[in-house]
PDB file of N, CA and C in Angstrom:
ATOM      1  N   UNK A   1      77.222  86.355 112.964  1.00  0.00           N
ATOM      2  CA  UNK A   1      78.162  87.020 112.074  1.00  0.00           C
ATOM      3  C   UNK A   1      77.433  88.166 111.371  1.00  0.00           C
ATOM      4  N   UNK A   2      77.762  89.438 111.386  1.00  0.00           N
ATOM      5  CA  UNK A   2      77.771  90.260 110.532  1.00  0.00           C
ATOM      6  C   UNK A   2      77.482  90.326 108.813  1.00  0.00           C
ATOM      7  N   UNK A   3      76.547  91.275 108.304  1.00  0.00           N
ATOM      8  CA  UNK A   3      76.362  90.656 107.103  1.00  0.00           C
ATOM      9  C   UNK A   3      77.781  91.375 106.409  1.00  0.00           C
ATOM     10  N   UNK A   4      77.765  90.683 105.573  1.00  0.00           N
ATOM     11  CA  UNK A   4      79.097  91.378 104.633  1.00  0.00           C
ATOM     12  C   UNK A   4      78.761  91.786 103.274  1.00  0.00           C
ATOM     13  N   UNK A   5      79.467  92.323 102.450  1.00  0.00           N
ATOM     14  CA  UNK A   5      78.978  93.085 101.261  1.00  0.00           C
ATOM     15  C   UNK A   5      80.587  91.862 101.056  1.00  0.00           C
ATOM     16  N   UNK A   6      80.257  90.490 100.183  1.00  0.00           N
ATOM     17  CA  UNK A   6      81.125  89.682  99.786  1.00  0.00           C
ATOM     18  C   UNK A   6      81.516  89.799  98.518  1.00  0.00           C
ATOM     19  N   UNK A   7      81.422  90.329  97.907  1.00  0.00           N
ATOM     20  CA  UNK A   7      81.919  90.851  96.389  1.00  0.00           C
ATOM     21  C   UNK A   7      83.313  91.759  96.779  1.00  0.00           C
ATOM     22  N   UNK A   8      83.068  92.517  97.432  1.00  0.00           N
ATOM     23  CA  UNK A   8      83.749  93.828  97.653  1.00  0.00           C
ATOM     24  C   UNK A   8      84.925  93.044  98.814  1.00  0.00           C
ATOM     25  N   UNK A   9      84.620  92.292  99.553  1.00  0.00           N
ATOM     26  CA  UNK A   9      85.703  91.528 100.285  1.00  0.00           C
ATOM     27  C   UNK A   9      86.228  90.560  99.082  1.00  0.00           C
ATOM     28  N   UNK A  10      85.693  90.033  98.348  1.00  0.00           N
ATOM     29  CA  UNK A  10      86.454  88.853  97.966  1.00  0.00           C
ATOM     30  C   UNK A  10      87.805  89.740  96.879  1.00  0.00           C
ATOM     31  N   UNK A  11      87.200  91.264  96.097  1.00  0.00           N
ATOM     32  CA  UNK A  11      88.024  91.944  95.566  1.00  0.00           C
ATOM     33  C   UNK A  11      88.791  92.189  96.551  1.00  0.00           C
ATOM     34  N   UNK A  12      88.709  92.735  97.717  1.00  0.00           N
ATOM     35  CA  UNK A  12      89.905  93.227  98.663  1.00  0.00           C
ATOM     36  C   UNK A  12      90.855  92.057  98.907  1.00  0.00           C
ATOM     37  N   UNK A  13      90.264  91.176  99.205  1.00  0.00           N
ATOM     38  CA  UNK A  13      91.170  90.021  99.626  1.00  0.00           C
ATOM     39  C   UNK A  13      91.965  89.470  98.383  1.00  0.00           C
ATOM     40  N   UNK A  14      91.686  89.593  96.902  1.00  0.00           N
ATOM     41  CA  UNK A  14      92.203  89.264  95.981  1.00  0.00           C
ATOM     42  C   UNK A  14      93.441  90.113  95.636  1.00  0.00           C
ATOM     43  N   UNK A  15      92.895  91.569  96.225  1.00  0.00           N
ATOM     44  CA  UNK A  15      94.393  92.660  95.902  1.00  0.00           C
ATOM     45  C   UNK A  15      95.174  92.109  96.702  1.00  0.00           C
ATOM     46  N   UNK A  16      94.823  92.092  98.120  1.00  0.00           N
ATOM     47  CA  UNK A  16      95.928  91.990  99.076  1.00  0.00           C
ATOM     48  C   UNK A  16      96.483  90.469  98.930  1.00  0.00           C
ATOM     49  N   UNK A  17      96.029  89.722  98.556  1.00  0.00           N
ATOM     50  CA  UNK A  17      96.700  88.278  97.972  1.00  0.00           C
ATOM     51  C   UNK A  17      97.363  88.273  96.634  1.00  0.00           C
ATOM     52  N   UNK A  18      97.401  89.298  95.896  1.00  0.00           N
ATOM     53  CA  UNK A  18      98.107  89.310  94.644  1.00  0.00           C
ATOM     54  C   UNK A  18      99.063  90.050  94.868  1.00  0.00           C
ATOM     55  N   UNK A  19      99.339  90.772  95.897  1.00  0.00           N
ATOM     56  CA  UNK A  19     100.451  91.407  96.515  1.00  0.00           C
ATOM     57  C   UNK A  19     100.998  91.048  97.365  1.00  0.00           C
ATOM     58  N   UNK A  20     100.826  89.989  97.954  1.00  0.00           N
ATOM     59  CA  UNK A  20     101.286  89.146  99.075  1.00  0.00           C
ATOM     60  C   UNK A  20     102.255  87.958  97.925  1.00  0.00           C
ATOM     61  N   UNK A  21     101.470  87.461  97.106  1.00  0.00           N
ATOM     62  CA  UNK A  21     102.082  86.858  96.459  1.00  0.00           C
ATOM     63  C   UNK A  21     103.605  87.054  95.742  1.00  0.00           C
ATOM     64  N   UNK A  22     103.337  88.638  95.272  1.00  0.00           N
ATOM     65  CA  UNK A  22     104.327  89.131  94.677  1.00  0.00           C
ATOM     66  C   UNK A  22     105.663  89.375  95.210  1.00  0.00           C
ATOM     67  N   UNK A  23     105.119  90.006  96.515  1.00  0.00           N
ATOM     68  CA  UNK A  23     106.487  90.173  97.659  1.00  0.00           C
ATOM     69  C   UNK A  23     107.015  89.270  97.910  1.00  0.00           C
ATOM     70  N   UNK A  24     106.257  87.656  98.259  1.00  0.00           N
ATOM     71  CA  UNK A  24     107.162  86.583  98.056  1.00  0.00           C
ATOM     72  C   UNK A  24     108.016  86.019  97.330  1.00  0.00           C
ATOM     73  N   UNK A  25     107.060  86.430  96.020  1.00  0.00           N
ATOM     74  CA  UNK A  25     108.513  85.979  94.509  1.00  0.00           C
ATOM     75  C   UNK A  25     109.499  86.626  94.759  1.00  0.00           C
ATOM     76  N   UNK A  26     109.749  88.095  95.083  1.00  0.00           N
ATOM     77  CA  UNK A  26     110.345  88.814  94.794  1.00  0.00           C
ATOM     78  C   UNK A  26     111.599  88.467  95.851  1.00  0.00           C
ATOM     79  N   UNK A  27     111.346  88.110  96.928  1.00  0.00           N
ATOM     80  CA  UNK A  27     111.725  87.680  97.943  1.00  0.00           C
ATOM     81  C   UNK A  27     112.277  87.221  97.960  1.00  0.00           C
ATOM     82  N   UNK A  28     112.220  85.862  96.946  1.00  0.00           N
ATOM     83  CA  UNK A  28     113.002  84.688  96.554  1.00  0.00           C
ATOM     84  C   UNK A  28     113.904  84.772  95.355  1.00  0.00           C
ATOM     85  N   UNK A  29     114.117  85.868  94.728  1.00  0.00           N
ATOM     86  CA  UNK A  29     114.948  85.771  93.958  1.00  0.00           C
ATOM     87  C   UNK A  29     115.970  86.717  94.286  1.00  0.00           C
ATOM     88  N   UNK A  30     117.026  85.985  94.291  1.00  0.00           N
ATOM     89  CA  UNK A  30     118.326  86.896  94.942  1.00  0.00           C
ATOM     90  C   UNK A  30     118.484  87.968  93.575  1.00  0.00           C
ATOM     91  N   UNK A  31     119.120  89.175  94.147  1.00  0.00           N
ATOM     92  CA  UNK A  31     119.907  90.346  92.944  1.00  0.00           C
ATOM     93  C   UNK A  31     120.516  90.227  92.610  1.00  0.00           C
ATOM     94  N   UNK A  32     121.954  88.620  93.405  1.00  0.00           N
ATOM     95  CA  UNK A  32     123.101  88.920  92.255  1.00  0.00           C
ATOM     96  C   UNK A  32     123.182  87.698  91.695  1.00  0.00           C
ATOM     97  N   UNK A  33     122.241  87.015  91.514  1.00  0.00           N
ATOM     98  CA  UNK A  33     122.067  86.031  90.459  1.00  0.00           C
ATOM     99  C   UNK A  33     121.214  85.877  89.227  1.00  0.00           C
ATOM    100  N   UNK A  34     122.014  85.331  88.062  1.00  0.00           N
ATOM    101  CA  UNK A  34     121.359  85.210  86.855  1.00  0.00           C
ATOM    102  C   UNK A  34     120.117  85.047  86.731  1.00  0.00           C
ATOM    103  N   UNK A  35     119.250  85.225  85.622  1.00  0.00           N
ATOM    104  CA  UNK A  35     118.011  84.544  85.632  1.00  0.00           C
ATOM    105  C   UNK A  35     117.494  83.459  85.627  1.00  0.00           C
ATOM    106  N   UNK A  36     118.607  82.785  85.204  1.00  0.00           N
ATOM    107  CA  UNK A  36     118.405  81.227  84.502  1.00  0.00           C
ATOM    108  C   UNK A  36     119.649  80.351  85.989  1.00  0.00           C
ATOM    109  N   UNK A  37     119.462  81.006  87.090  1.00  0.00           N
ATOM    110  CA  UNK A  37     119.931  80.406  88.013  1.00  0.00           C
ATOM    111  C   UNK A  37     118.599  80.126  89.143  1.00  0.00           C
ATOM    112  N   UNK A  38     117.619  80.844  88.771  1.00  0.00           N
ATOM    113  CA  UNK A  38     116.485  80.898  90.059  1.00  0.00           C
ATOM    114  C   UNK A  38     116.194  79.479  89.925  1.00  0.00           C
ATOM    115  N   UNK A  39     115.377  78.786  90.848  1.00  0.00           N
ATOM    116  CA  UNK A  39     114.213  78.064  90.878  1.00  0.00           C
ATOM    117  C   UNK A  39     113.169  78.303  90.873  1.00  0.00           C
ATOM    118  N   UNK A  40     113.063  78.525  90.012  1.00  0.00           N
ATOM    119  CA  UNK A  40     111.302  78.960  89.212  1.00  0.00           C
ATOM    120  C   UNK A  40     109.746  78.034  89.956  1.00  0.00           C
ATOM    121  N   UNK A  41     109.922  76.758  90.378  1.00  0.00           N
ATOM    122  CA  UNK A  41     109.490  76.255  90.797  1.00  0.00           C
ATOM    123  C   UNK A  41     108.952  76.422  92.130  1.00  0.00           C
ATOM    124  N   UNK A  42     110.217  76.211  92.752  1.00  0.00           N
ATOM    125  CA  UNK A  42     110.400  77.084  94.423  1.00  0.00           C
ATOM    126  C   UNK A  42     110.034  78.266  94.455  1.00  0.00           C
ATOM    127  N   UNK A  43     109.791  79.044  93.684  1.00  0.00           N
ATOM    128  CA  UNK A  43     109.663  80.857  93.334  1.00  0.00           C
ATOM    129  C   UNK A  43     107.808  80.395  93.468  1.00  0.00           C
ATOM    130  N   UNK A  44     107.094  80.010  92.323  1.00  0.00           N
ATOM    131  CA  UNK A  44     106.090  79.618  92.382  1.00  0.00           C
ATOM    132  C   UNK A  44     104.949  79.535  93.452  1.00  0.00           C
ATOM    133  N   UNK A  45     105.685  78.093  94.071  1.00  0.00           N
ATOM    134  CA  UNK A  45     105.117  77.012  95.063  1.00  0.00           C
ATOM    135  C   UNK A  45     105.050  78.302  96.256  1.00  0.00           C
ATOM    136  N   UNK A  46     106.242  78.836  96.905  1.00  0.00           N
ATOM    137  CA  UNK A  46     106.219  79.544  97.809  1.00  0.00           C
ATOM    138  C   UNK A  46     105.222  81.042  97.743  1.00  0.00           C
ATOM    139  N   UNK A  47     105.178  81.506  96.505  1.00  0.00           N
ATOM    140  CA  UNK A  47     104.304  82.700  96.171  1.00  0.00           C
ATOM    141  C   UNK A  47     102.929  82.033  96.488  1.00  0.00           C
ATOM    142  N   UNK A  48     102.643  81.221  95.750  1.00  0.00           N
ATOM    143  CA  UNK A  48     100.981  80.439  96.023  1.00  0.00           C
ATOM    144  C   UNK A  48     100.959  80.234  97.488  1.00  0.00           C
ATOM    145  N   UNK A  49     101.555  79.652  97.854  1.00  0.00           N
ATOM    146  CA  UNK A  49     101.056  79.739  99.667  1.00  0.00           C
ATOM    147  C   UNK A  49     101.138  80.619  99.939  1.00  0.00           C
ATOM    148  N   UNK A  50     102.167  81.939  99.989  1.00  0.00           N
ATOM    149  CA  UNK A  50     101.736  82.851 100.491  1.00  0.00           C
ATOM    150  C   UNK A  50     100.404  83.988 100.371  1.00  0.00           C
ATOM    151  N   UNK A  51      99.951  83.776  98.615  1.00  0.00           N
ATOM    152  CA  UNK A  51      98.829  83.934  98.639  1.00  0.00           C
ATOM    153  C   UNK A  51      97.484  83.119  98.877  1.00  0.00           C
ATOM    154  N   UNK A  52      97.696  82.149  99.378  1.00  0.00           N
ATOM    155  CA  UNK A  52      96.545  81.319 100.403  1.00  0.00           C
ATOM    156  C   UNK A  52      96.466  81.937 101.546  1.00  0.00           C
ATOM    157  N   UNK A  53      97.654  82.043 101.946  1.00  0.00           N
ATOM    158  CA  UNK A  53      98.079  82.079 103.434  1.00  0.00           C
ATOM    159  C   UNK A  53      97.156  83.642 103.470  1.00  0.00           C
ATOM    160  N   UNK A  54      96.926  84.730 102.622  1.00  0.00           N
ATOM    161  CA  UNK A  54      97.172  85.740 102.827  1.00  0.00           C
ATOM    162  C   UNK A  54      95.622  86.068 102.819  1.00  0.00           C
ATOM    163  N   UNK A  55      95.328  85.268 102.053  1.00  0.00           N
ATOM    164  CA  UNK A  55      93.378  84.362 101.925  1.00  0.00           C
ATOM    165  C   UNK A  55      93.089  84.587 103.059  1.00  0.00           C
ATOM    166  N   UNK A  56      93.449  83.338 104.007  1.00  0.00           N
ATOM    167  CA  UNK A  56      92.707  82.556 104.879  1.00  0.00           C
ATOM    168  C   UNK A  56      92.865  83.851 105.995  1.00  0.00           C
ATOM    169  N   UNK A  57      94.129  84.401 106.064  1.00  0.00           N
ATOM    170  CA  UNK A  57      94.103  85.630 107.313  1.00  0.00           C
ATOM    171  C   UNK A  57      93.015  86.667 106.552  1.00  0.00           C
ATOM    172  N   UNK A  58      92.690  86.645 105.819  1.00  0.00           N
ATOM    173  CA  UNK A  58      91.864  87.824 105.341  1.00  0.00           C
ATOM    174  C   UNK A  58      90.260  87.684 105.936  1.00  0.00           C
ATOM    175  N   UNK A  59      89.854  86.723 106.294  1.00  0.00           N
ATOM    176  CA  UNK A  59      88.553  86.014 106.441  1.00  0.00           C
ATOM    177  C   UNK A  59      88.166  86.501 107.899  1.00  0.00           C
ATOM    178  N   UNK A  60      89.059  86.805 108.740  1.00  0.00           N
ATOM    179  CA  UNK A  60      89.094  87.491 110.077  1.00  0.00           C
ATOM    180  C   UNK A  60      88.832  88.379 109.712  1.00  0.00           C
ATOM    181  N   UNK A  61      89.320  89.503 108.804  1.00  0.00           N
ATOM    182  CA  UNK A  61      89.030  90.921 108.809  1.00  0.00           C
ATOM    183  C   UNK A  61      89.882  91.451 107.684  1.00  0.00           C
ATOM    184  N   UNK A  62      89.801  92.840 106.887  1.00  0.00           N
ATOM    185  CA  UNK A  62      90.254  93.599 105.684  1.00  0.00           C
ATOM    186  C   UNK A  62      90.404  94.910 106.576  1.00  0.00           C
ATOM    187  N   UNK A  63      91.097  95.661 106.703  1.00  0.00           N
ATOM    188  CA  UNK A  63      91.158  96.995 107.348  1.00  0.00           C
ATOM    189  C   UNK A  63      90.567  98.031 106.043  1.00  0.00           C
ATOM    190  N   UNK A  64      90.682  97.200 104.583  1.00  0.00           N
ATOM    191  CA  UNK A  64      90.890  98.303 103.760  1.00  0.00           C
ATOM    192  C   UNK A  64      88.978  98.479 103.413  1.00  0.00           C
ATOM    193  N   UNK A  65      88.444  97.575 104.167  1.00  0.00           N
ATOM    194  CA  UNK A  65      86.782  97.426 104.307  1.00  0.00           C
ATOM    195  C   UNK A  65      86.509  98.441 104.923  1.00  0.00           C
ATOM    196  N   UNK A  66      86.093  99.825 104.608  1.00  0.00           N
ATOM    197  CA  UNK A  66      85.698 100.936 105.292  1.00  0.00           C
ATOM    198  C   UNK A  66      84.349 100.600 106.665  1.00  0.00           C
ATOM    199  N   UNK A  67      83.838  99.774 106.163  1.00  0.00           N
ATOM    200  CA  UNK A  67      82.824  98.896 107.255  1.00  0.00           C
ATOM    201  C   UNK A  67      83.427  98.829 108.757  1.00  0.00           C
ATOM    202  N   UNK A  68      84.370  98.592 108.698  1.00  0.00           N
ATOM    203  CA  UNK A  68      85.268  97.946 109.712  1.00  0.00           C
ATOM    204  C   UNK A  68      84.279  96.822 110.296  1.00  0.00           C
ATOM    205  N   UNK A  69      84.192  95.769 109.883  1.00  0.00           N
ATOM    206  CA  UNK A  69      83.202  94.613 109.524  1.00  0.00           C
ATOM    207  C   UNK A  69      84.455  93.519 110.378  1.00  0.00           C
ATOM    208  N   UNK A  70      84.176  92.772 111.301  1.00  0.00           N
ATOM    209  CA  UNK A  70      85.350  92.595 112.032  1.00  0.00           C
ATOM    210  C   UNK A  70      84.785  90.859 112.130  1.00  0.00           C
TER     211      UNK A  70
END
């Protein structure tokens, strides 16, 4: 394996998982319903996996790693 500069991945992988996350909430909450109709819970649970999920694919590779460190 390639050495990695892991600071600088673990920040990349943290943006792109805090935005992965977000698109999921967002995802899940319909536009023509109240606020106090969501499942906040389900909103949650599903955002967190998707930012795991968005983790574990990151560990293969970051495009935004100018390295192109593969």
């Amino acid at each position: 394996m390639k050495d990695r500069d892991w600071i600088e991945w673990a920040k990349k992988a943290g943006i792109r998982a805090l935005k992965t996350v977000a698109e999921a909430a967002v995802a899940l909450i319909p536009a023509g319903v109240t606020i106090t109709a969501v499942d906040w819970k389900v909103v949650a649970g599903t955002a967190a996996l998707a930012g795991v999920v968005s983790l574990l694919m990151s560990i293969k590779g970051l495009p935004e790693l100018e390295s192109g460190v593969e």
